[in-house]
C-alpha atoms as a PDB file:
ATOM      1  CA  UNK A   1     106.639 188.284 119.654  1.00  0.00           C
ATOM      2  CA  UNK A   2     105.153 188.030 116.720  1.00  0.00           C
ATOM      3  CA  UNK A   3     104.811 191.158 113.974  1.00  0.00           C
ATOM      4  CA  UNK A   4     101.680 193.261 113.163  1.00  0.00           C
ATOM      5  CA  UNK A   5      99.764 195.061 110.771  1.00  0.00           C
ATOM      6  CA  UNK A   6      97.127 196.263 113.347  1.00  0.00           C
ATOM      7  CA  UNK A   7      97.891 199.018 115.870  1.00  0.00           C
ATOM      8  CA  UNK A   8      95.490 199.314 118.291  1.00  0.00           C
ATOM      9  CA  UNK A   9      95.157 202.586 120.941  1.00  0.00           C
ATOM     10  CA  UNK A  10      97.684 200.892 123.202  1.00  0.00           C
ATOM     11  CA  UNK A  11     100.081 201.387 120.542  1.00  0.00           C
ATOM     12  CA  UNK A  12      98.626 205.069 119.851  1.00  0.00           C
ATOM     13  CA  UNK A  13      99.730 205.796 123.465  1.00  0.00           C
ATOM     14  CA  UNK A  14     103.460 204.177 123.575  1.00  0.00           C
ATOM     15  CA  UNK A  15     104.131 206.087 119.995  1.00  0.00           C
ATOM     16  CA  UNK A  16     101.959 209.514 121.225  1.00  0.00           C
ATOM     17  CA  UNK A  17     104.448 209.169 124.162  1.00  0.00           C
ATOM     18  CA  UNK A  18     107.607 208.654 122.564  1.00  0.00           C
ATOM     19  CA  UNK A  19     106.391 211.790 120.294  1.00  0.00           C
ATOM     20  CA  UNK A  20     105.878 213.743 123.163  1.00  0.00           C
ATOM     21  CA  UNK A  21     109.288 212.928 125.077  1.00  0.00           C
ATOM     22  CA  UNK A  22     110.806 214.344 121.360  1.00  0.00           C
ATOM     23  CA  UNK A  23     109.222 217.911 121.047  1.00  0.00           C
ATOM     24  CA  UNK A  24     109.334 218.888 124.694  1.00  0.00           C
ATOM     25  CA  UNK A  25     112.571 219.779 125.059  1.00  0.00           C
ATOM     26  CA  UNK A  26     112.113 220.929 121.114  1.00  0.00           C
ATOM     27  CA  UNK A  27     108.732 223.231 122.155  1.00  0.00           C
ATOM     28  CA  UNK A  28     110.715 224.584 125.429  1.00  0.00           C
ATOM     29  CA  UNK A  29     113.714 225.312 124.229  1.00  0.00           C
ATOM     30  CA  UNK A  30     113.973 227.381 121.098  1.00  0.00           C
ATOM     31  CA  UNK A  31     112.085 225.737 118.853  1.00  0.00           C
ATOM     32  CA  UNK A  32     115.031 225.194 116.040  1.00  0.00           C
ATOM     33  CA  UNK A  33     114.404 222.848 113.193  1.00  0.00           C
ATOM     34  CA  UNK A  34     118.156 221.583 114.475  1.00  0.00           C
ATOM     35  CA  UNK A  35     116.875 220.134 117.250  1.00  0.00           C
ATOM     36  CA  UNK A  36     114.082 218.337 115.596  1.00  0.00           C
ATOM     37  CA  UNK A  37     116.547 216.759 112.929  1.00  0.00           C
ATOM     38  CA  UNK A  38     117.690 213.278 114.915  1.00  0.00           C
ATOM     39  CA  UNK A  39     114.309 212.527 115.744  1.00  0.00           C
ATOM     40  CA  UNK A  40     113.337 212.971 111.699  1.00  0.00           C
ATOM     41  CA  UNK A  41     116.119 211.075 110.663  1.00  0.00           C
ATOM     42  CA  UNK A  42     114.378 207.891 112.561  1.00  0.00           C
ATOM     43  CA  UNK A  43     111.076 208.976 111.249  1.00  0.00           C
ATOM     44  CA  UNK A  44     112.236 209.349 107.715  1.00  0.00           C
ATOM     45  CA  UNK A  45     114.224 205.372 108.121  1.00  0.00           C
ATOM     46  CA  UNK A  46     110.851 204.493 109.592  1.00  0.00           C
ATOM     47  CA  UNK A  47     109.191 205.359 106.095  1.00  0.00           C
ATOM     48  CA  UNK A  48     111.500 203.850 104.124  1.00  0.00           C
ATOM     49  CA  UNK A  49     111.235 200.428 106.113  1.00  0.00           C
ATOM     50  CA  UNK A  50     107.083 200.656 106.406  1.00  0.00           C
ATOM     51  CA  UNK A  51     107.163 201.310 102.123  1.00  0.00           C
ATOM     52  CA  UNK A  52     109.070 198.407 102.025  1.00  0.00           C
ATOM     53  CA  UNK A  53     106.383 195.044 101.646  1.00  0.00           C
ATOM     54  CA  UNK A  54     108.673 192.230 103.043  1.00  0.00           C
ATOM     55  CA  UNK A  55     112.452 191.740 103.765  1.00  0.00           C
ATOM     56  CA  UNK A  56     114.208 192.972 106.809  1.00  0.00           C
ATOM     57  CA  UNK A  57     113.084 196.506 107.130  1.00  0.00           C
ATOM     58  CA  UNK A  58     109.530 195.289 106.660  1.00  0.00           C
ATOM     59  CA  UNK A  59     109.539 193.067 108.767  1.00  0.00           C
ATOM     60  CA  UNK A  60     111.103 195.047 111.613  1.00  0.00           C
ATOM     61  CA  UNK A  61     108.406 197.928 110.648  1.00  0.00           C
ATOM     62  CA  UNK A  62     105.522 194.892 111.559  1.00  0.00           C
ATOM     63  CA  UNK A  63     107.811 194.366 114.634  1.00  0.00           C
ATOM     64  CA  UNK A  64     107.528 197.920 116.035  1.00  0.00           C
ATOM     65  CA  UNK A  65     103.715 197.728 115.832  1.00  0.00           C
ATOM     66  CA  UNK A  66     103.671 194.781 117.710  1.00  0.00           C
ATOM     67  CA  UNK A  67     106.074 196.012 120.669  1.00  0.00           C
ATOM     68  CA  UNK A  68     104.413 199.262 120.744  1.00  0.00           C
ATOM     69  CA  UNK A  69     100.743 197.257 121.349  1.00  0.00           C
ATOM     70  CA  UNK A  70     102.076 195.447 124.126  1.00  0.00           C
ATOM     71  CA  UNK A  71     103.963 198.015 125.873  1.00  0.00           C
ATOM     72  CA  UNK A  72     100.961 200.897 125.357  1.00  0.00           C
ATOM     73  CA  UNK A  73      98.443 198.500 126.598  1.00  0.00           C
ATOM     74  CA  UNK A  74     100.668 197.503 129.855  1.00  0.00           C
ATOM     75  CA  UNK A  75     101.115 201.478 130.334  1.00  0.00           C
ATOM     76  CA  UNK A  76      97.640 202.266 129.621  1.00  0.00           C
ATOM     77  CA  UNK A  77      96.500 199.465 132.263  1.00  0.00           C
ATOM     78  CA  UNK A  78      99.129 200.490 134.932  1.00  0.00           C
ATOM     79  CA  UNK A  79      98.140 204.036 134.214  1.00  0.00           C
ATOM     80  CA  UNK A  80      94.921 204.588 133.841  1.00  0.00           C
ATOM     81  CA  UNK A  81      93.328 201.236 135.018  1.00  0.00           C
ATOM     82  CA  UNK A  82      91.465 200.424 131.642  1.00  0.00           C
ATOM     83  CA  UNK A  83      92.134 198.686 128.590  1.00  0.00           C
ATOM     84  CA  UNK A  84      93.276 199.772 125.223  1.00  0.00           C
ATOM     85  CA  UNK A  85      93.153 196.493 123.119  1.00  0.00           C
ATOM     86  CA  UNK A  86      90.865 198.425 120.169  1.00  0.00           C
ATOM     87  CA  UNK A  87      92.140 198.185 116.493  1.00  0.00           C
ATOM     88  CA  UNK A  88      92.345 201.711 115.058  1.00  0.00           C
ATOM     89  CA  UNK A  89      92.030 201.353 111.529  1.00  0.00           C
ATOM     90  CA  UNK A  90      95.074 199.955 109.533  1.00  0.00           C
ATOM     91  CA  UNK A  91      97.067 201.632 106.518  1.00  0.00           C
ATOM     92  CA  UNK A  92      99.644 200.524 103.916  1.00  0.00           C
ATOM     93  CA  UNK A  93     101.963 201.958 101.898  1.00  0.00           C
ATOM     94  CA  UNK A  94     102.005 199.887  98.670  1.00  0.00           C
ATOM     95  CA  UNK A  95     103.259 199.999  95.370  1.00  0.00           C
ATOM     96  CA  UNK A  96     107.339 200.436  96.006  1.00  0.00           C
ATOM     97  CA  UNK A  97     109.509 198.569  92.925  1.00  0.00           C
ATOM     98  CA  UNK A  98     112.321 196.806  93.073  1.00  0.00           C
ATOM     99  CA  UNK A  99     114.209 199.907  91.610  1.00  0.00           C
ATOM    100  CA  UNK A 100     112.692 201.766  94.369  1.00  0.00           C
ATOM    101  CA  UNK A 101     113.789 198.984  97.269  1.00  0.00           C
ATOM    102  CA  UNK A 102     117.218 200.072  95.953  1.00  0.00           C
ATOM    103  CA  UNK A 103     116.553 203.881  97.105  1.00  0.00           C
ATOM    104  CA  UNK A 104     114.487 202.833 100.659  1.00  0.00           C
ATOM    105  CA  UNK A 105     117.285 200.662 101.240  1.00  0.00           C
ATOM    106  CA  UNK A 106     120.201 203.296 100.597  1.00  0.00           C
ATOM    107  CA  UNK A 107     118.491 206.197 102.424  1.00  0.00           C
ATOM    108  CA  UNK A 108     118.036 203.572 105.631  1.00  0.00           C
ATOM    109  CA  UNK A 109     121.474 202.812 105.662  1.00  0.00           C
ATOM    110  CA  UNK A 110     122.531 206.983 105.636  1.00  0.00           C
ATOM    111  CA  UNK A 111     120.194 207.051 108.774  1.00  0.00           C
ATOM    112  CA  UNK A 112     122.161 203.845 110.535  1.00  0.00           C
ATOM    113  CA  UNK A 113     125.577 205.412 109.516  1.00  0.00           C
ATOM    114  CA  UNK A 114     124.033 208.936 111.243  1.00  0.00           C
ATOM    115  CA  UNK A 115     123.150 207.179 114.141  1.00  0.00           C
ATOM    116  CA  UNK A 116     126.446 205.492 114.910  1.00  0.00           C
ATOM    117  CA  UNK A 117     128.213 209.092 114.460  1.00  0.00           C
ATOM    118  CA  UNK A 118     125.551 210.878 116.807  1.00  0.00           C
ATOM    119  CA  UNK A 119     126.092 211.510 120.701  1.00  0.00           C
ATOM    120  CA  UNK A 120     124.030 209.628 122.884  1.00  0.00           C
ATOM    121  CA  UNK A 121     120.998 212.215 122.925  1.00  0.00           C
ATOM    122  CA  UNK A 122     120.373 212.349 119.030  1.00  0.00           C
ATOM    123  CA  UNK A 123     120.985 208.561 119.114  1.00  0.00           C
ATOM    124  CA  UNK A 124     117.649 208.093 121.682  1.00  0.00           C
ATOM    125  CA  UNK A 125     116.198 210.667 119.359  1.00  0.00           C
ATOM    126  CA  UNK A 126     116.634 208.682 116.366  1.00  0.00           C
ATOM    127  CA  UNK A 127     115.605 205.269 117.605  1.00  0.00           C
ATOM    128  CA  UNK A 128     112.345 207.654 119.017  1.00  0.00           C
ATOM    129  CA  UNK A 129     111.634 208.469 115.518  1.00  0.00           C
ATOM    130  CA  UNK A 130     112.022 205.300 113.745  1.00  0.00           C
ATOM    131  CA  UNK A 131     109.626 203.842 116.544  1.00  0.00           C
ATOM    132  CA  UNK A 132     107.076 206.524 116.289  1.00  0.00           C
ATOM    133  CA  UNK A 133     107.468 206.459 112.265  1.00  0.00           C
ATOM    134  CA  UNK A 134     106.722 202.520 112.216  1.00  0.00           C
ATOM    135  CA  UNK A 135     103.949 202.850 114.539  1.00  0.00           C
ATOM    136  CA  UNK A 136     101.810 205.507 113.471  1.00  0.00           C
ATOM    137  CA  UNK A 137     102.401 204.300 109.649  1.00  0.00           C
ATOM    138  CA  UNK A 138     100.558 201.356 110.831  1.00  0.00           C
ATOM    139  CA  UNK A 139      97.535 203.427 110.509  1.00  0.00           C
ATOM    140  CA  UNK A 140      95.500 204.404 107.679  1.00  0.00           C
ATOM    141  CA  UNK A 141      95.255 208.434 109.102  1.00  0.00           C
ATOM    142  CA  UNK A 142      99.188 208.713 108.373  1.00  0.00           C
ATOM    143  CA  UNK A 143     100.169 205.874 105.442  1.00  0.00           C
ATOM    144  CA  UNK A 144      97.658 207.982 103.489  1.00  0.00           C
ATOM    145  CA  UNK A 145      99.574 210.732 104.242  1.00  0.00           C
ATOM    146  CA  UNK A 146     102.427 209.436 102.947  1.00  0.00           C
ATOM    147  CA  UNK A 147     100.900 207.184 100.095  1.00  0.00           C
ATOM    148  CA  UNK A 148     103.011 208.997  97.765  1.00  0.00           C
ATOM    149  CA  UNK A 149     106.150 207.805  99.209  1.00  0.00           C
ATOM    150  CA  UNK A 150     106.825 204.840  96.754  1.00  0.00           C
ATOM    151  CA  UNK A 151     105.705 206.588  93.793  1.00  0.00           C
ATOM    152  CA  UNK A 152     108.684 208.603  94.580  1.00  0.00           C
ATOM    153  CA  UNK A 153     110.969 206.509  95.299  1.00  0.00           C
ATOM    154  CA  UNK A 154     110.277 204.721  91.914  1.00  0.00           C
ATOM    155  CA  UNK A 155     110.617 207.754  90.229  1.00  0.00           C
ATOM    156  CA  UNK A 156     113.853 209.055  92.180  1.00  0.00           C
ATOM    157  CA  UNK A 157     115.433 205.244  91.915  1.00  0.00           C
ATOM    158  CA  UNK A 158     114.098 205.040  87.382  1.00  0.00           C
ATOM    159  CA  UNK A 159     115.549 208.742  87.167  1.00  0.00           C
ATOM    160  CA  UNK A 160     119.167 207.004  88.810  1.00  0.00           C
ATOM    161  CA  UNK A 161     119.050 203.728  86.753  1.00  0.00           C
ATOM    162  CA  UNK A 162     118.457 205.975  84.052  1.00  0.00           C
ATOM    163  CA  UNK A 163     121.381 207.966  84.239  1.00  0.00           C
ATOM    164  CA  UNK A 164     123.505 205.438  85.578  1.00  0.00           C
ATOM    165  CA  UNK A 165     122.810 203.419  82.170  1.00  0.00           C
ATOM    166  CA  UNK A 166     123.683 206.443  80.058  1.00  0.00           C
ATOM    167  CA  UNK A 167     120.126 207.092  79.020  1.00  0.00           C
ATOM    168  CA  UNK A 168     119.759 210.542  76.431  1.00  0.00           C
ATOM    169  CA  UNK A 169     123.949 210.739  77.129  1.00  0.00           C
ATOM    170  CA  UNK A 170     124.574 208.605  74.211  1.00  0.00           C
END
């Protein structure tokens, strides 16, 4: 399997799914932030990776995309009898530093340490949020959304560097 930057409405469907499977049991029950917090936690992991141009977490964000392509198409096929192979329009988040890498990378590994202390349910939940995150940031609708992202993260990471190096202490 090779990695994508394209999503097309295949992958719409698998993430729109996945979505959907999270905020059922959120919109039934009663409707507490709490129960919403796993699946964000995956989402917000998801961000960090898809801000990220290359390495590992970029290239597992490319990786999503691709799986979620292939497995919406074969459920859109099986389900409906037609064909979902059309490119929706792609989006980027560009412009993260190395300084910033340093902050993606750090709040990624708080969401991997969360998910190896959650129960079983939150853990599904998270893994549901980092695949919905990756896919939908595939397209330009929701990476423009977030095209702020790695201007913060620069920001955050230069405002750490900063005071790590004893800037206006000394």
């Amino acid at each position: 399997m090779t990695g994508t930057t394209a999503l097309t409405l295949g992958g719409l469907l698998a993430a729109l799914l996945v979505l959907i499977a999270n905020l059922h049991p959120w919109w039934k029950g009663g409707r507490e932030v709490k129960q919403l917090s796993a699946f964000g936690k995956g989402f917000t992991a998801a961000a960090m990776a898809a801000a990220c141009p290359g390495g590992l977490l970029g290239w597992a964000h490319s990786h999503v995309g691709a799986a979620a392509n292939g497995a919406g198409e074969r459920a859109s096929a099986v389900g409906s009898g037609t064909t979902s192979g059309s490119a929706i329009t792609r989006g980027q988040l560009i412009g993260l530093s190395s300084t910033g890498a340093v902050v993606a990378v750090a709040v990624v590994f708080l969401v991997v340490l969360e998910y190896r202390g959650a129960g079983k349910k939150d853990k599904r939940r998270i893994i549901g949020g980092v695949f919905v995150g990756s896919t939908l940031l595939l397209t330009a609708g929701v990476a423009g959304l977030l095209k702020w992202l790695p201007g913060a993260l620069n920001a955050f990471a230069g405002v750490v560097v900063d005071a790590v190096q004893g800037a206006g202490l000394l």
